[in-house]
C-alpha atoms as a PDB file:
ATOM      1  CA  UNK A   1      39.645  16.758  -7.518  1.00  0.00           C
ATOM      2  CA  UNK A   2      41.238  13.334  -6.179  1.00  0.00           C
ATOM      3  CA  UNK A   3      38.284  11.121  -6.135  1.00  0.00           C
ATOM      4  CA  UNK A   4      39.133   7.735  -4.673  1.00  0.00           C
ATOM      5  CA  UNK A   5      36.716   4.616  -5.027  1.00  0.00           C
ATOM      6  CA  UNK A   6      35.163   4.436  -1.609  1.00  0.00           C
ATOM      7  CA  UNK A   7      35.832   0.371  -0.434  1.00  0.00           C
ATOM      8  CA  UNK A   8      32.696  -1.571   0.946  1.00  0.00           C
ATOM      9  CA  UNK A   9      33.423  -3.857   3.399  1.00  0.00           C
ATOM     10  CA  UNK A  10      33.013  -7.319   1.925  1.00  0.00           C
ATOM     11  CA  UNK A  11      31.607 -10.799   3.451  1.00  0.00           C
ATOM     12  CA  UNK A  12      32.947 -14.082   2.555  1.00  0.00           C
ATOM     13  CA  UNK A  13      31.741 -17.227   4.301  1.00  0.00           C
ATOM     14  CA  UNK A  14      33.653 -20.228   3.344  1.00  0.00           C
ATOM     15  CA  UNK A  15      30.950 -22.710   5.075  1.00  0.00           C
ATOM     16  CA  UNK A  16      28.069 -22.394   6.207  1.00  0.00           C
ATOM     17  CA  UNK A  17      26.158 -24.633   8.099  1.00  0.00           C
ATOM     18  CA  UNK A  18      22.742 -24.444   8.962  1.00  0.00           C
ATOM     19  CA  UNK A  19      20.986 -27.102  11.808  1.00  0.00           C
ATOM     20  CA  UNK A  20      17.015 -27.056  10.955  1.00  0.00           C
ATOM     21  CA  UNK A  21      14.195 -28.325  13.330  1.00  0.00           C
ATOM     22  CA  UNK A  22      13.324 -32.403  12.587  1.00  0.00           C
ATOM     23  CA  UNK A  23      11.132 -31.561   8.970  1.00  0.00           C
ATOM     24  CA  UNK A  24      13.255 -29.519   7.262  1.00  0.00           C
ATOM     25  CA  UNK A  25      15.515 -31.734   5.516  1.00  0.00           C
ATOM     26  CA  UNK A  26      14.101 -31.555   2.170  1.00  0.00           C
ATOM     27  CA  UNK A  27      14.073 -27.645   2.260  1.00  0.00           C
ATOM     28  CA  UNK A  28      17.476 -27.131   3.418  1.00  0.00           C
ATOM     29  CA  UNK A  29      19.480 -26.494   0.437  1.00  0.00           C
ATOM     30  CA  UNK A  30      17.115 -23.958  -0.512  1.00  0.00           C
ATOM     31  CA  UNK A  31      16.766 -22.256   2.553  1.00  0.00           C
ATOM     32  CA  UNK A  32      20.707 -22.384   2.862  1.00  0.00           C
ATOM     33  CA  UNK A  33      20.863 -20.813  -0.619  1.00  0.00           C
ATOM     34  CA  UNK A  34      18.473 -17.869   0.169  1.00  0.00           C
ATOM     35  CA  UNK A  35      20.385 -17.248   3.510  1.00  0.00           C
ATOM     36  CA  UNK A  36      23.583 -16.938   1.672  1.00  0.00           C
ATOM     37  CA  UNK A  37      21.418 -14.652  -1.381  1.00  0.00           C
ATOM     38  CA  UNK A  38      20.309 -12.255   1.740  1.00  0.00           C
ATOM     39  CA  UNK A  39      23.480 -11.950   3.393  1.00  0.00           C
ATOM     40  CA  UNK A  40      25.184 -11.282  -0.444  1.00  0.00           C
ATOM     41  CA  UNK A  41      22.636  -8.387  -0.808  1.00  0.00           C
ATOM     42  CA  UNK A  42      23.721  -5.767   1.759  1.00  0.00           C
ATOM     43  CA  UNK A  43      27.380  -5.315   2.634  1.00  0.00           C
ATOM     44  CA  UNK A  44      28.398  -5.759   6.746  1.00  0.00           C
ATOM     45  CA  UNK A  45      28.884  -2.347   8.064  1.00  0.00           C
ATOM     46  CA  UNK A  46      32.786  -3.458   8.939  1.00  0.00           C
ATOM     47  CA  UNK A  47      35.586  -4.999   7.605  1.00  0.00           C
ATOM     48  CA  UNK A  48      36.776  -7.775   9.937  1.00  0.00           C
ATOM     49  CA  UNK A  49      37.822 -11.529   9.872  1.00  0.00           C
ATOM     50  CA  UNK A  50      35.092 -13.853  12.266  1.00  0.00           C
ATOM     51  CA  UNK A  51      36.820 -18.029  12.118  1.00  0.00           C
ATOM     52  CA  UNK A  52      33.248 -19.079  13.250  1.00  0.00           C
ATOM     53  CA  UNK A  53      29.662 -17.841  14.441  1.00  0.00           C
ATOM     54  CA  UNK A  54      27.067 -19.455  15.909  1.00  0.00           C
ATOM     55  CA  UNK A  55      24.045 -18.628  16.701  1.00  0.00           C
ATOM     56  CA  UNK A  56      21.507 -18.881  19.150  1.00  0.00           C
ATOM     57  CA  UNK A  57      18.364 -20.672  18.699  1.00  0.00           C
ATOM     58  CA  UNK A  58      16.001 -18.678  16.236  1.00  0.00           C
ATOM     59  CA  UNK A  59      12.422 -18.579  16.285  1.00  0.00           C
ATOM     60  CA  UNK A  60      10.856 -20.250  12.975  1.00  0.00           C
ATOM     61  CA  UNK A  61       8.118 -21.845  11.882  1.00  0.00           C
ATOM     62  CA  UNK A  62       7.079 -24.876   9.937  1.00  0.00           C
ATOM     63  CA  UNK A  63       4.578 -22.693   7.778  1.00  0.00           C
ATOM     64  CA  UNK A  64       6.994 -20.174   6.918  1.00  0.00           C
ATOM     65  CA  UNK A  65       8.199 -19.570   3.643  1.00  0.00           C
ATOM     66  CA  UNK A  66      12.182 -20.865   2.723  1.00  0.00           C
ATOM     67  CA  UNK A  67      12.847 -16.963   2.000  1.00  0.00           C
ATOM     68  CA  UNK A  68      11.094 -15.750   5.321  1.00  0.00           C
ATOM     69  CA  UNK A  69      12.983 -18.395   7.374  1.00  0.00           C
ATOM     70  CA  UNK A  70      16.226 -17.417   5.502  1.00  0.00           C
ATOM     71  CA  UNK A  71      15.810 -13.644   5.958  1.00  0.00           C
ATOM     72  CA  UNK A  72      15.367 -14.497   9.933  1.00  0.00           C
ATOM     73  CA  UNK A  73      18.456 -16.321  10.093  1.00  0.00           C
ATOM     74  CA  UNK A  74      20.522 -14.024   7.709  1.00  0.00           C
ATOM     75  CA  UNK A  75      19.090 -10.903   9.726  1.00  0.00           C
ATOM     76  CA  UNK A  76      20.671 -12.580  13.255  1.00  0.00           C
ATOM     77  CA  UNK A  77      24.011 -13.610  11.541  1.00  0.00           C
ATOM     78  CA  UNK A  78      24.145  -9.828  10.386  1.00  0.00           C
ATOM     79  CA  UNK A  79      23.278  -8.352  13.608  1.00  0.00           C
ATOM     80  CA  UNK A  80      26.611 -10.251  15.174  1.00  0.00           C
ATOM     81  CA  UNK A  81      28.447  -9.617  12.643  1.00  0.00           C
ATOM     82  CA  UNK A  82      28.077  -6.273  12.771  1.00  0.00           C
ATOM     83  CA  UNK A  83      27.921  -5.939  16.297  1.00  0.00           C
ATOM     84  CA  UNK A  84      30.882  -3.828  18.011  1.00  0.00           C
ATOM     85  CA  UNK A  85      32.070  -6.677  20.168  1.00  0.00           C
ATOM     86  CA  UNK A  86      32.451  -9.508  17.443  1.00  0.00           C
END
């Protein structure tokens, strides 16, 4: 039998930049870190090269944890990049 290694598409993001509501300054790092951490856990569903996204506006709020804000914003940079017409 010819087994070949199946290849999982792979995501590398050379910048990312994240613009947080007024309040947020001294948890952006973090929340930066844990978006990248989240996207880094699950392979996109295609192989593909994106220059830039941007996003629309996404809902969060000031009570919300740094991982439950970055799991928002890593779950709508997923969806588009894995969207057919990116």
């Amino acid at each position: 039998m010819n087994e070949r290694p199946t290849t999982v598409p792979a995501l590398h993001i050379a910048s990312l930049a994240l613009a947080l509501p007024a309040g947020f300054e001294r948890r952006a790092a973090r929340i930066g870190r844990l978006t990248a951490e989240a996207l880094a856990a699950a392979p996109p569903l295609r192989t593909g090269a994106i220059a830039a996204l941007r996003l629309a506006p996404q809902q969060i709020a000031p009570h919300w944890s740094d991982r439950r804000i970055a799991g928002v914003l890593a779950a709508a940079i997923r969806r588009q990049i894995d969207s057919p017409g990116y």
